[in-house]
N, C-alpha and C. Protein backbone atom coordinates (compact mmCIF):
# COMPACT_ATOMS: atom_id res chain seq x y z
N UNK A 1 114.51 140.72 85.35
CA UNK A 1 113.49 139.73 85.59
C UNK A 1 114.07 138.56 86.40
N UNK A 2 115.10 138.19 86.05
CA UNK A 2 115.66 136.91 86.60
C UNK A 2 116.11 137.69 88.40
N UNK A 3 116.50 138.92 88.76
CA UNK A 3 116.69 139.16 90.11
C UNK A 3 115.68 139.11 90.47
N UNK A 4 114.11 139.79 90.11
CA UNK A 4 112.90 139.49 91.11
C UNK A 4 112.31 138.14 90.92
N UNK A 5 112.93 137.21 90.79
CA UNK A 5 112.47 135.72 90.26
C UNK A 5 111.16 135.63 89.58
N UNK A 6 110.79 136.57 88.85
CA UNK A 6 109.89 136.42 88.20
C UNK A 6 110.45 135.50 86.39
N UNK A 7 110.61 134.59 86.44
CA UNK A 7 110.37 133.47 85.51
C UNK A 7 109.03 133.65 84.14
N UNK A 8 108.06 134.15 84.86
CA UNK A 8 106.84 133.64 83.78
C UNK A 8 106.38 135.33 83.34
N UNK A 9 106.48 135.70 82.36
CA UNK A 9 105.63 136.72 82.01
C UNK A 9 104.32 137.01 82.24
N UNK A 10 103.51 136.46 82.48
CA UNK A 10 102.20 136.80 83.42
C UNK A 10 101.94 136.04 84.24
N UNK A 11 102.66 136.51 85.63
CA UNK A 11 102.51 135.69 86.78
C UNK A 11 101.23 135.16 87.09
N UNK A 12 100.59 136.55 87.01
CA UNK A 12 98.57 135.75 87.62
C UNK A 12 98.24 134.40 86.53
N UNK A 13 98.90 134.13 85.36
CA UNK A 13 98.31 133.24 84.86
C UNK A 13 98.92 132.12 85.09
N UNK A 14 100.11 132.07 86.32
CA UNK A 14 100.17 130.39 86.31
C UNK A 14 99.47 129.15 86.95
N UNK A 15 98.64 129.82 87.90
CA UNK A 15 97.32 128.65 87.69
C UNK A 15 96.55 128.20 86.65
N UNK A 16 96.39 129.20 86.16
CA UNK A 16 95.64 128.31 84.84
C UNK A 16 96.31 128.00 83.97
N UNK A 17 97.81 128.07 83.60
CA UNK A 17 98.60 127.66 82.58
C UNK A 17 98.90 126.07 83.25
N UNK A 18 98.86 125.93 85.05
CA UNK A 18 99.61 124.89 85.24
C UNK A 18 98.18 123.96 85.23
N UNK A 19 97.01 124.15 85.28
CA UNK A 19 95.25 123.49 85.14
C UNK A 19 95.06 123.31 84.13
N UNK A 20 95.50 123.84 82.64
CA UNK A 20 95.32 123.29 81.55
C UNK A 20 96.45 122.58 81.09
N UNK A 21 97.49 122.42 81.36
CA UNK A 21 98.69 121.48 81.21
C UNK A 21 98.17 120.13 81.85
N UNK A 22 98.02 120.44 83.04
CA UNK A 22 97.49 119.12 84.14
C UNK A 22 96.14 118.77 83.37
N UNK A 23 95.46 118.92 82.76
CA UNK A 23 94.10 118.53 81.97
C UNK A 23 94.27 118.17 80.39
N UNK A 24 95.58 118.64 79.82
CA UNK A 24 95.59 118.54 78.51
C UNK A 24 96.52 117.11 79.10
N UNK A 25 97.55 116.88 79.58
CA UNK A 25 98.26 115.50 79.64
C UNK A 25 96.98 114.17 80.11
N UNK A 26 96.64 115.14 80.96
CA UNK A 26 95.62 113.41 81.63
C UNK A 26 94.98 112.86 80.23
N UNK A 27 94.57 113.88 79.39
CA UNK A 27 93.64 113.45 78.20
C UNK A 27 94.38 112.88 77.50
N UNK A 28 95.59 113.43 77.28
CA UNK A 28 96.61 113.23 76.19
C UNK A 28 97.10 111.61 76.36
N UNK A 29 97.46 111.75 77.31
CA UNK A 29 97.72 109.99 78.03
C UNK A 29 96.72 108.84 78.70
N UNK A 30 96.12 109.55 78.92
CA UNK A 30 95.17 108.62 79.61
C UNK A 30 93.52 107.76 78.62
N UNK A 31 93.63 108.70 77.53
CA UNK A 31 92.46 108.59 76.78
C UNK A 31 93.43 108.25 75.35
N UNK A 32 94.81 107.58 74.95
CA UNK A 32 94.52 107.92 73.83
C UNK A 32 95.74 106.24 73.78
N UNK A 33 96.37 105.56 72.30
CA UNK A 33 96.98 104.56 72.17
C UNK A 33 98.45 104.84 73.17
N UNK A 34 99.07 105.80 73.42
CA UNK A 34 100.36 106.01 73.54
C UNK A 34 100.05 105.87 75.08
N UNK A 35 98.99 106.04 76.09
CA UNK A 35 98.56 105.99 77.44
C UNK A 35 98.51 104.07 77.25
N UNK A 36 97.85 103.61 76.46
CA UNK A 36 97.52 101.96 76.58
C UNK A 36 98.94 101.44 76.42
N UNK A 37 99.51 102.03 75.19
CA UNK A 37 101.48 101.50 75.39
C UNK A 37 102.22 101.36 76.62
N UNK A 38 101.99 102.66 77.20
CA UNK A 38 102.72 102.81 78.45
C UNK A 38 102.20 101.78 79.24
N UNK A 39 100.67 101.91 79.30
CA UNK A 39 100.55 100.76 80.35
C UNK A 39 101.34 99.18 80.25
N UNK A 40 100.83 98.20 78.69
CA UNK A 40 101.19 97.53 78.54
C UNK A 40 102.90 97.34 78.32
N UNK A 41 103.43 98.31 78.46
CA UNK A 41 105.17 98.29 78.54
C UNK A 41 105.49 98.17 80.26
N UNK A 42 104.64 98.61 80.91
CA UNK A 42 105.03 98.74 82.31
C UNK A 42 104.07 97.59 83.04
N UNK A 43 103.25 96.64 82.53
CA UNK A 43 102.53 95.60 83.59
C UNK A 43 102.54 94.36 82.53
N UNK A 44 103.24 94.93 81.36
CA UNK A 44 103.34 93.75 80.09
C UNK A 44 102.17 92.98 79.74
N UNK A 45 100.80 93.67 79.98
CA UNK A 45 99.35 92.92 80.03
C UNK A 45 98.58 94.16 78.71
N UNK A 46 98.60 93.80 77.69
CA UNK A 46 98.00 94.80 76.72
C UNK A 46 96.36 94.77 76.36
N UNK A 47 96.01 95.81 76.78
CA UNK A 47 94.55 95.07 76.51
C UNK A 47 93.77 96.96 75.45
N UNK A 48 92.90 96.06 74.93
CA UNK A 48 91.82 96.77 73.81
C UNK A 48 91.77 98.51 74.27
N UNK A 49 91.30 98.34 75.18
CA UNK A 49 90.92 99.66 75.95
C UNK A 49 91.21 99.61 77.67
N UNK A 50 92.01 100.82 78.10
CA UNK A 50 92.50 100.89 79.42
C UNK A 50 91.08 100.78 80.51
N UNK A 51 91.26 99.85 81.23
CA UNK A 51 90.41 99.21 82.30
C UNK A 51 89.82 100.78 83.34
N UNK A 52 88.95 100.84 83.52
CA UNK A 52 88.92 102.25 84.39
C UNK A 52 89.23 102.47 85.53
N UNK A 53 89.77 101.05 86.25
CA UNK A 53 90.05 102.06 87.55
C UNK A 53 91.51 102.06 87.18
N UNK A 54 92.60 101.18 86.14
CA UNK A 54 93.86 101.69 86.03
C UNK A 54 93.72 103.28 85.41
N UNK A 55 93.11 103.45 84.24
CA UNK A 55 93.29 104.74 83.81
C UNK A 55 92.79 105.88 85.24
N UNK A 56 92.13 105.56 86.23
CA UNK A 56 91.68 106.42 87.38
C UNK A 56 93.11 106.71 87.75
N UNK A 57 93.57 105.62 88.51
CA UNK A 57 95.17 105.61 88.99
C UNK A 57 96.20 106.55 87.70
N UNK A 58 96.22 105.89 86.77
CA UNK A 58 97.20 106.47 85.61
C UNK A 58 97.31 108.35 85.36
N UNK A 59 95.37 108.76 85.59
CA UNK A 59 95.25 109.92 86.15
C UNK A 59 95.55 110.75 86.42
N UNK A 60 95.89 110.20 88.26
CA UNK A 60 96.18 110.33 89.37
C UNK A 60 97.67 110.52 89.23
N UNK A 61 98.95 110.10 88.38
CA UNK A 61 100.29 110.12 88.60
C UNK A 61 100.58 110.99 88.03
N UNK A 62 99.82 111.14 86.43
CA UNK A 62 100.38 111.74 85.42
C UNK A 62 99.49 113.27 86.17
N UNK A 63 98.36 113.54 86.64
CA UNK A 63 98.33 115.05 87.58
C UNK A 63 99.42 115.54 88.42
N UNK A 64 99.99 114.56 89.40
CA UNK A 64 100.84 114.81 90.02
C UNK A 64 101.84 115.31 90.04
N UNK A 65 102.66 114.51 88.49
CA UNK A 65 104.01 114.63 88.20
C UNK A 65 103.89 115.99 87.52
N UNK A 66 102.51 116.10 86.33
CA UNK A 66 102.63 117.06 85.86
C UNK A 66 102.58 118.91 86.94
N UNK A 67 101.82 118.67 88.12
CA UNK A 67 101.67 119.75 89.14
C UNK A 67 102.88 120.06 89.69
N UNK A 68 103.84 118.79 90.06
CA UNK A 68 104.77 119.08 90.28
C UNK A 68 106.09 119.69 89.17
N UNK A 69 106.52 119.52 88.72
CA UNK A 69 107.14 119.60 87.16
C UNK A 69 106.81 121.21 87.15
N UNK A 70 104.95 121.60 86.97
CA UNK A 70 104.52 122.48 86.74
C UNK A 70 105.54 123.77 87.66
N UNK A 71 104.99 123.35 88.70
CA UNK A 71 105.44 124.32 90.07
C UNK A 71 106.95 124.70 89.93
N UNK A 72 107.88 123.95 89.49
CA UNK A 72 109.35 123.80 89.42
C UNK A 72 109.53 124.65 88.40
N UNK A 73 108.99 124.52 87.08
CA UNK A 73 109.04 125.03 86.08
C UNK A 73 108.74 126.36 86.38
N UNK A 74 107.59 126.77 86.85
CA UNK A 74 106.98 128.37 86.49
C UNK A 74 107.03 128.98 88.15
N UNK A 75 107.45 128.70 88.91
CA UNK A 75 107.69 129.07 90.43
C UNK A 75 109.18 128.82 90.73
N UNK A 76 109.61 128.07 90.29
CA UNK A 76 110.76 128.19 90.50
C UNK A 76 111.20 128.09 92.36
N UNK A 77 110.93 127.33 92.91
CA UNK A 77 111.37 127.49 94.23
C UNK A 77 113.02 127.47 94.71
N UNK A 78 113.44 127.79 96.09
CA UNK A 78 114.60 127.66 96.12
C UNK A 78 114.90 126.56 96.35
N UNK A 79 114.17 125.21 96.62
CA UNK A 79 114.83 123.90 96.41
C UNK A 79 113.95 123.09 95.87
N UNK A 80 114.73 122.12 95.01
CA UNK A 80 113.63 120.91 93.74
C UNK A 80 112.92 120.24 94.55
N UNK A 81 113.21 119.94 95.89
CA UNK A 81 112.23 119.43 97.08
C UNK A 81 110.49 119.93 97.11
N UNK A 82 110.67 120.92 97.60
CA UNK A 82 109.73 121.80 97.90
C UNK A 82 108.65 122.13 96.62
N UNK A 83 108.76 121.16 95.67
CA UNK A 83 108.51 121.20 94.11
C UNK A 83 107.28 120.33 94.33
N UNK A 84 107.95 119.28 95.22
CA UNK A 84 107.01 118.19 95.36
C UNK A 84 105.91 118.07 96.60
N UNK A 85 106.56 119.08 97.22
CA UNK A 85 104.98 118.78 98.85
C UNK A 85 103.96 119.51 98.30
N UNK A 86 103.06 119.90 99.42
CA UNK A 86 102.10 120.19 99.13
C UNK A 86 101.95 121.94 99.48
N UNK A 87 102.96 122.17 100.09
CA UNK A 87 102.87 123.47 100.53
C UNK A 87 103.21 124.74 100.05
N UNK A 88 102.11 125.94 100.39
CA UNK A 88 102.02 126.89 99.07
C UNK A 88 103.54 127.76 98.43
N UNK A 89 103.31 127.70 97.55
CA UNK A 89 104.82 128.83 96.94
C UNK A 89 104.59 129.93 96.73
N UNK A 90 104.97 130.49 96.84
CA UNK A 90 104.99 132.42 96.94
C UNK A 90 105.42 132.14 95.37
């Protein structure tokens, strides 16, 4: 397994393994006390409930990082670069 770089035991499913990861964190962080921590640890401004266009943005990073992360993890490319553009992985 490790010579045909196959990494994931059911290849066809890593889109949707890496779409429900990327959907379970946004919720996980973005909707819940430990998403409002982070904020108020990183702009030191704590407030009741996350403002909506920061949680829009907050989103927006935590999709990213997680797509990327994702791709590295279960694709495995030949460089950690290429983890992060946008361009497709075999």
């Amino acid at each position: 397994m490790e010579n045909s770089r196959d990494f994931f035991c059911f290849p066809q499913w890593r889109g949707a393994v890496l779409g429900f990861s990327i959907m379970y964190l946004i919720v996980a962080i973005c909707c819940s006390q430990f998403g409002n921590s982070i904020l108020g640890l990183l702009t030191d401004n704590y407030h009741a409930h996350m403002p909506l266009p920061t949680g829009i943005i907050m989103a927006l990073v935590v999709a990213y990082l997680t797509w990327s992360l994702g791709r590295w993890f279960l694709y495995r490319p030949d460089r950690f670069r290429d983890a992060w553009t946008f361009k497709k992985l075999a």
